[in-house]
Protein backbone atom coordinates (compact mmCIF):
# COMPACT_ATOMS: atom_id res chain seq x y z
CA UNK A 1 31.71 -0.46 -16.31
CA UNK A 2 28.57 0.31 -15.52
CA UNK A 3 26.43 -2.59 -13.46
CA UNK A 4 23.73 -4.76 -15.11
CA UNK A 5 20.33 -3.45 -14.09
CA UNK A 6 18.23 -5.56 -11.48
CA UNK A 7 15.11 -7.25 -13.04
CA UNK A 8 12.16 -6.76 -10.63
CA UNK A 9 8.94 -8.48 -11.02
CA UNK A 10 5.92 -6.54 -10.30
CA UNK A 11 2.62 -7.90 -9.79
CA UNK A 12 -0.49 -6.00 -9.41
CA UNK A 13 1.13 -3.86 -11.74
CA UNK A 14 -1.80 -1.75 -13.04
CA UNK A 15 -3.05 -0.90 -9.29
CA UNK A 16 -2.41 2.25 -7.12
CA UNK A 17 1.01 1.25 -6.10
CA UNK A 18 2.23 -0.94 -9.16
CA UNK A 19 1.45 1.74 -11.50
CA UNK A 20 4.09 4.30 -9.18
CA UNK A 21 6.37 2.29 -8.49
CA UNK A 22 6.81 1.66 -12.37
CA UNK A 23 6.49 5.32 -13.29
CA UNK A 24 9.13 5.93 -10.76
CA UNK A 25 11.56 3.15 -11.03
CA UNK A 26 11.23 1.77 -14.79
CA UNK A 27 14.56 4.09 -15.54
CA UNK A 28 16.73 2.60 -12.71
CA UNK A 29 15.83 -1.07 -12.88
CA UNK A 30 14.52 -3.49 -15.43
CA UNK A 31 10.50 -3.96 -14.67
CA UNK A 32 8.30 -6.89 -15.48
CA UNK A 33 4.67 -6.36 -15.65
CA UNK A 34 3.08 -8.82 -17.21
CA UNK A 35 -0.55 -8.58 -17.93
CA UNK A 36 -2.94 -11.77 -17.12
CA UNK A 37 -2.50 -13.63 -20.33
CA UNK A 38 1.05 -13.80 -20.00
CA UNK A 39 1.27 -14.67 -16.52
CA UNK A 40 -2.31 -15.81 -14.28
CA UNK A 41 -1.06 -15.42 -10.24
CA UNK A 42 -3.84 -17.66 -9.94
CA UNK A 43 -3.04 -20.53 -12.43
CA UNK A 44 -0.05 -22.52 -10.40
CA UNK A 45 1.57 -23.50 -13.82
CA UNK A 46 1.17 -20.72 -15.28
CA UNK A 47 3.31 -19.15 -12.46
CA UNK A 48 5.86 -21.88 -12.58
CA UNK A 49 6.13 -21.78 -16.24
CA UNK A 50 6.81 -17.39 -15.73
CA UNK A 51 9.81 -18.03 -13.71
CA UNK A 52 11.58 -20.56 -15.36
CA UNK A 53 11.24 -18.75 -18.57
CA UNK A 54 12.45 -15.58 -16.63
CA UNK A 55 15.73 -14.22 -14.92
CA UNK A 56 13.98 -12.37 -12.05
CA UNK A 57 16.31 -10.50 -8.93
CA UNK A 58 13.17 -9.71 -7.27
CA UNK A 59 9.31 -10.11 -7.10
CA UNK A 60 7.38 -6.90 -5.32
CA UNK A 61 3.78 -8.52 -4.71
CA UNK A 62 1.69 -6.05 -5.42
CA UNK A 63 -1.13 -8.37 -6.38
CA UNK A 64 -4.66 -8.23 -4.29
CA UNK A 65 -8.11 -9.31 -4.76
CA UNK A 66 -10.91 -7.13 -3.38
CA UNK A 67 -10.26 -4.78 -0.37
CA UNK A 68 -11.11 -3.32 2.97
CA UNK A 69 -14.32 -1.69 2.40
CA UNK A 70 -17.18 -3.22 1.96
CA UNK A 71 -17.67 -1.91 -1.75
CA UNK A 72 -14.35 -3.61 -2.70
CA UNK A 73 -15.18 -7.25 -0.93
CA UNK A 74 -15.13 -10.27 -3.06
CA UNK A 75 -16.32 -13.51 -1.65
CA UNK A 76 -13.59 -15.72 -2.77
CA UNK A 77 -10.91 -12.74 -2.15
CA UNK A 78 -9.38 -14.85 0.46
CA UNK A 79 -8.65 -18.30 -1.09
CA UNK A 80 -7.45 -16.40 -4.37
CA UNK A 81 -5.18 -14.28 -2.35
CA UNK A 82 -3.75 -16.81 -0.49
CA UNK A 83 -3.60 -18.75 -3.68
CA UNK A 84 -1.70 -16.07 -5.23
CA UNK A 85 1.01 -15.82 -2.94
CA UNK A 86 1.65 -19.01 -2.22
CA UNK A 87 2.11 -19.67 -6.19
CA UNK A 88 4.64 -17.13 -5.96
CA UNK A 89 6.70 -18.23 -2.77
CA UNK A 90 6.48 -21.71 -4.31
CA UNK A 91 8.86 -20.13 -6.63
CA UNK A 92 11.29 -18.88 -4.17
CA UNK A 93 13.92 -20.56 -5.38
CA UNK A 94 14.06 -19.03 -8.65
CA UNK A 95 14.35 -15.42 -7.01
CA UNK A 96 16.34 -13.44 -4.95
CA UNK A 97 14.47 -11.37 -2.95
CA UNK A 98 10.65 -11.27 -2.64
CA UNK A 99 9.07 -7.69 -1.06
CA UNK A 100 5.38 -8.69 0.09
CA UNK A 101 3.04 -5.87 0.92
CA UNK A 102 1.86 -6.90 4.39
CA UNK A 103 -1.13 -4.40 5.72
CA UNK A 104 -1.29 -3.11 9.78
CA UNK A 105 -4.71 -5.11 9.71
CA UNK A 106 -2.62 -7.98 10.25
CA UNK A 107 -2.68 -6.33 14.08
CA UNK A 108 -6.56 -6.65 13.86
CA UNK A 109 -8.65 -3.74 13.15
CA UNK A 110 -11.24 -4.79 15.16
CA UNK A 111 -9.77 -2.94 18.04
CA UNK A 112 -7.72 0.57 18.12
CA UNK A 113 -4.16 -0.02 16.52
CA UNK A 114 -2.31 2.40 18.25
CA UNK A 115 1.54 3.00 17.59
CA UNK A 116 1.88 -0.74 16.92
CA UNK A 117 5.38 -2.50 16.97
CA UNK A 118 6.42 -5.17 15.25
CA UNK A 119 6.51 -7.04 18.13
CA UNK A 120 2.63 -6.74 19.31
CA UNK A 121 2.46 -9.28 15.89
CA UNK A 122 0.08 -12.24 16.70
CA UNK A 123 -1.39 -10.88 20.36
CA UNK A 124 -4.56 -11.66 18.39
CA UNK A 125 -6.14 -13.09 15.30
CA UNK A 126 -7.60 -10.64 12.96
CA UNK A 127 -11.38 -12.09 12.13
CA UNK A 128 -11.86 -10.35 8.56
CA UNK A 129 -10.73 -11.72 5.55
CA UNK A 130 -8.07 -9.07 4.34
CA UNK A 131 -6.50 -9.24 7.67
CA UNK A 132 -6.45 -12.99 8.34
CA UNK A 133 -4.95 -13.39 4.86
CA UNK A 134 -1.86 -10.80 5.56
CA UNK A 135 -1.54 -12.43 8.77
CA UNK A 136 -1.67 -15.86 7.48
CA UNK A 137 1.56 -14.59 4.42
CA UNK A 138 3.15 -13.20 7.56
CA UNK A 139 3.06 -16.26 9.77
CA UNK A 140 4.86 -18.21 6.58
CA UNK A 141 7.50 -15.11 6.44
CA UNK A 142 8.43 -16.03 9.19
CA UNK A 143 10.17 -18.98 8.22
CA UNK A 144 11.35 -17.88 5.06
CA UNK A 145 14.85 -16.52 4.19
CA UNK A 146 14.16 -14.28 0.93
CA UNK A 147 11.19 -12.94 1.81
CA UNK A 148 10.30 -9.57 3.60
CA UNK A 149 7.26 -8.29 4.66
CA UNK A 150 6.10 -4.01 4.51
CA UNK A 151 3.37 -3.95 7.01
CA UNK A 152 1.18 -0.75 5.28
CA UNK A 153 -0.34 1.59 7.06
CA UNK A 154 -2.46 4.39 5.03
CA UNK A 155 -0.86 5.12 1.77
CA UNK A 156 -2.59 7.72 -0.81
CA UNK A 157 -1.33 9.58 -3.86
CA UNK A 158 -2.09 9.52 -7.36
CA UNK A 159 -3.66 6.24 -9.16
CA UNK A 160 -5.94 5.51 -6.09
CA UNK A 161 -9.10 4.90 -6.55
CA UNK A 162 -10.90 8.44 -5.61
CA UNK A 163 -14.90 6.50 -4.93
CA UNK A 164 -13.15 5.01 -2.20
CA UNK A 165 -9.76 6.36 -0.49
CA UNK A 166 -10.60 9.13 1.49
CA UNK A 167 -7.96 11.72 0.54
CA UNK A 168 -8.48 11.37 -3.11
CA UNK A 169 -12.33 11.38 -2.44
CA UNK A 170 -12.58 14.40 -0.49
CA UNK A 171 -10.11 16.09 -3.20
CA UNK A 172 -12.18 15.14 -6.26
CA UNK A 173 -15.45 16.21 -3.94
CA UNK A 174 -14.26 19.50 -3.56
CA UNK A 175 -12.82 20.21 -7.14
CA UNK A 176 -17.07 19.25 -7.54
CA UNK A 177 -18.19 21.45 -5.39
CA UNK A 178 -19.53 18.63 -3.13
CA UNK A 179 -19.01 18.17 0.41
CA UNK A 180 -16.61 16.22 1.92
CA UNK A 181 -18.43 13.02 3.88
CA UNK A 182 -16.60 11.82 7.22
CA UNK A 183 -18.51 9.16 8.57
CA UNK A 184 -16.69 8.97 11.76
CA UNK A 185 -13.24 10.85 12.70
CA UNK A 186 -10.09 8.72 12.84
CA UNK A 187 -6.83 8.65 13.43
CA UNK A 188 -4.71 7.41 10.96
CA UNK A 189 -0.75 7.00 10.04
CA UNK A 190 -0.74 7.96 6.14
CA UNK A 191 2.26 7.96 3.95
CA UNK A 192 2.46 9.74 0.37
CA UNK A 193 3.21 7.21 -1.80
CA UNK A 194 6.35 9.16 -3.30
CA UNK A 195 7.77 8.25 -0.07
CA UNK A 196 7.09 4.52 -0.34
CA UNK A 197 8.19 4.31 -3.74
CA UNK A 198 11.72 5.23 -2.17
CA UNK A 199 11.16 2.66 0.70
CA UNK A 200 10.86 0.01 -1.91
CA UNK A 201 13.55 1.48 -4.09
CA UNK A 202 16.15 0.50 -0.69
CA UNK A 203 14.45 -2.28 -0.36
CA UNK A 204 15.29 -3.98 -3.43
CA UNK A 205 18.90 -2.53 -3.73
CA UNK A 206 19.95 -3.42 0.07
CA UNK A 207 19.95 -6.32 2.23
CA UNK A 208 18.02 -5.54 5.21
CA UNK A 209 18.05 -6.37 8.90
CA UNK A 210 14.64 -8.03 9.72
CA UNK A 211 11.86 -9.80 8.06
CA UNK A 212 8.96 -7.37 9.31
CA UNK A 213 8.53 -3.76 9.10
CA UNK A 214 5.59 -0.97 9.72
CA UNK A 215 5.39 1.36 7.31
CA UNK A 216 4.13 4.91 8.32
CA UNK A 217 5.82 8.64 9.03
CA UNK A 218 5.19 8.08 12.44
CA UNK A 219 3.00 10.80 12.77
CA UNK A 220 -0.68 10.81 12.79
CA UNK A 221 -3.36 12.96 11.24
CA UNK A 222 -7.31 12.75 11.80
CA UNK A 223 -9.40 13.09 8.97
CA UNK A 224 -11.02 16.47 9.82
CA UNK A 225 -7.39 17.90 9.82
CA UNK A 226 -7.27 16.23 6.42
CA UNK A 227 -10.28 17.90 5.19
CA UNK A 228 -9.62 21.13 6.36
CA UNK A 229 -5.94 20.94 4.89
CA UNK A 230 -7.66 20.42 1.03
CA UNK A 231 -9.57 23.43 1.84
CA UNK A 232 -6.93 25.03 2.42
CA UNK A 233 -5.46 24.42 -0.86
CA UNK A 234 -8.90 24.90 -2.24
CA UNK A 235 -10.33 28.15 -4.31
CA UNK A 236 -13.75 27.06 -2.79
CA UNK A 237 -14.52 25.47 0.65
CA UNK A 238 -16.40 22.68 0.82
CA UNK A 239 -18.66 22.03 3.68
CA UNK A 240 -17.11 19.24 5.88
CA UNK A 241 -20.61 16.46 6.76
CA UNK A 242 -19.38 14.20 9.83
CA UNK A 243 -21.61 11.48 10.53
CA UNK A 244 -21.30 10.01 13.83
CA UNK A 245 -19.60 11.59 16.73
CA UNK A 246 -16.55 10.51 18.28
CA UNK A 247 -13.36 8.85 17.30
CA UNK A 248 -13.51 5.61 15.55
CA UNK A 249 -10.63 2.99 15.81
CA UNK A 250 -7.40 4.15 15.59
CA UNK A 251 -4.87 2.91 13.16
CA UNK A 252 -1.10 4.05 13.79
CA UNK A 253 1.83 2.59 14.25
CA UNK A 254 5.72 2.89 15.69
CA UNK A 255 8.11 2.85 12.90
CA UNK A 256 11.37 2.93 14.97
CA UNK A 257 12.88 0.15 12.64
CA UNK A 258 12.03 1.65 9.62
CA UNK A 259 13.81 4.30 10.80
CA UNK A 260 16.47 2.45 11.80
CA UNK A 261 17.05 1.29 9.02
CA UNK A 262 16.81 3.75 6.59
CA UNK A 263 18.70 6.15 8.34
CA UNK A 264 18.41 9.15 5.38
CA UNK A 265 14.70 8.58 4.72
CA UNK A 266 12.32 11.89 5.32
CA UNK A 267 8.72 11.79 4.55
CA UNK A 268 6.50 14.48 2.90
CA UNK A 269 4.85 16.69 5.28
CA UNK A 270 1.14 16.06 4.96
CA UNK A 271 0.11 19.49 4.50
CA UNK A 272 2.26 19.66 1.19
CA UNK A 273 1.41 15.81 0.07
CA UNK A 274 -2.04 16.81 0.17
CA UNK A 275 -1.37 19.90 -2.00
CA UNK A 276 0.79 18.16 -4.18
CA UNK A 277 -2.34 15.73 -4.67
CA UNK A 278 -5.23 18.43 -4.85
CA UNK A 279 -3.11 19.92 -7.99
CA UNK A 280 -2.56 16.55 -9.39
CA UNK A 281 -6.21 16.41 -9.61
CA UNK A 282 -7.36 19.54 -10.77
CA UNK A 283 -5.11 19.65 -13.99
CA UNK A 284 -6.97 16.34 -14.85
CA UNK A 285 -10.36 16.49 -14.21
CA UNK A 286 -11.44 13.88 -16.78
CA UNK A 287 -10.14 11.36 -14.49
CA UNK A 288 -12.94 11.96 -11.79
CA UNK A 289 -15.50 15.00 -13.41
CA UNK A 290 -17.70 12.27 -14.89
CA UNK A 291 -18.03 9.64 -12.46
């Protein structure tokens, strides 16, 4: 007899990642995405009054407010945040399994993050708001049985939003004929999001060793390399504009236990993500030609 199919929560399901991971996985398990009417993350009883009316295996917060860049910031983005997943943990007891999306600025990006472990975790206090609130969800983790934390690194594919995330943005710039912008060359660990979508997939069928875990290939790219890779795949070169000389912060990290344990896992060579991406793009140009 064939088994019952998990029922996974998803919030933030209309975002960059939500809206993969239910394209991907809405055939193997049973996916809840409720939109804000039927469930407000940041109305407490409205949360309450979501799980006890619902069987849920597990919750995948995918749920943020604002961002990293300064275009994305929203004053209040950390006390709804916080607010957010607290309402959820609250709940613990009416799930099995919770997957948070922690972020590697929980390291502190005010310095170069470079091949981070796990354990360099709380050698400082990140000072921004998006960092200090992953670092604040990480420092309850800790304590918690049910809960496990991804700790993101750079993740791009399709969905994201192209004004902002540089792959996307210097794709759509060139399918423009515009040039691609660098302000500053950095190092960075980025992961097609394809290959997350099968780190979450284990994820919510396995039980797994530890609480925290860096997610990146292990491997990272600069964004020159990156620009001169969607030329590559380009009919017309763009003209590559760098800003300011020099490196800027780096942000990589060691993803030994990842890697440990998902023994199988393989991640998309950059090269053919990007290509992947730039044709994505360029059979749907209404998504970026008028913006």
């Amino acid at each position: 007899m064939k088994k019952n199919k998990k029922i996974i929560l998803i919030t933030g399901a209309s975002g960059f990642i939500g809206r993969n991971l239910y394209e991907q996985l809405q055939h193997k398990y049973i996916l809840l995405t409720p939109k804000r009417k039927e469930l407000n993350l940041l109305d407490t009883q409205s949360v309450d009054t979501y799980f006890k009316h619902n069987t849920i295996d597990a919750v995948i917060n995918c749920a943020i407010v604002g961002g990293t860049r300064p275009e994305e910031q929203v004053d209040s983005a950390l006390s709804e945040n916080l607010l957010i997943f607290f309402n959820l943990v609250r709940n613990s007891g009416r799930f099995k399994k919770m997957i948070h999306l922690g972020s590697g600025a929980e390291y502190d990006k005010s310095k170069p993050v470079i091949r981070v472990k796990e354990t360099d975790f709380d050698k400082t206090i990140p000072t921004d708001d998006y960092g200090l609130f992953k670092y604040i969800c990480s420092k309850y983790i800790e304590k918690e049985k049910n809960i496990v934390s991804l700790r993101v690194f750079g993740l791009f594919g399709r969905y994201e939003d192209f004004r902002y995330r540089f792959i996307s943005n210097a794709i759509t710039n060139n399918l423009k004929g515009l040039p691609i912008t660098i302000i500053q060359n950095v190092f960075f660990d980025y992961m097609y999001i394809d290959d997350f979508v099968k780190i979450i997939d284990y994820f919510i069928s396995n039980k797994v060793r530890e609480k925290f875990y860096n997610i990146g290939t292990g491997v990272k790219t600069d964004l020159i390399s990156i620009a001169h890779t969607i030329n590559n795949a380009a009919k017309r070169k763009s003209t590559i504009i760098i800003k300011r000389k020099g490196l800027g912060n780096e942000y990589t990290c060691n993803n030994r236990k990842l890697m440990s344990e998902m023994k199988k896992i393989s991640c998309t060579d950059m090269n053919e993500a990007i290509r992947k991406l730039y044709h994505w793009y360029k059979i749907q140009p209404n998504l970026f030609l008028h913006s």
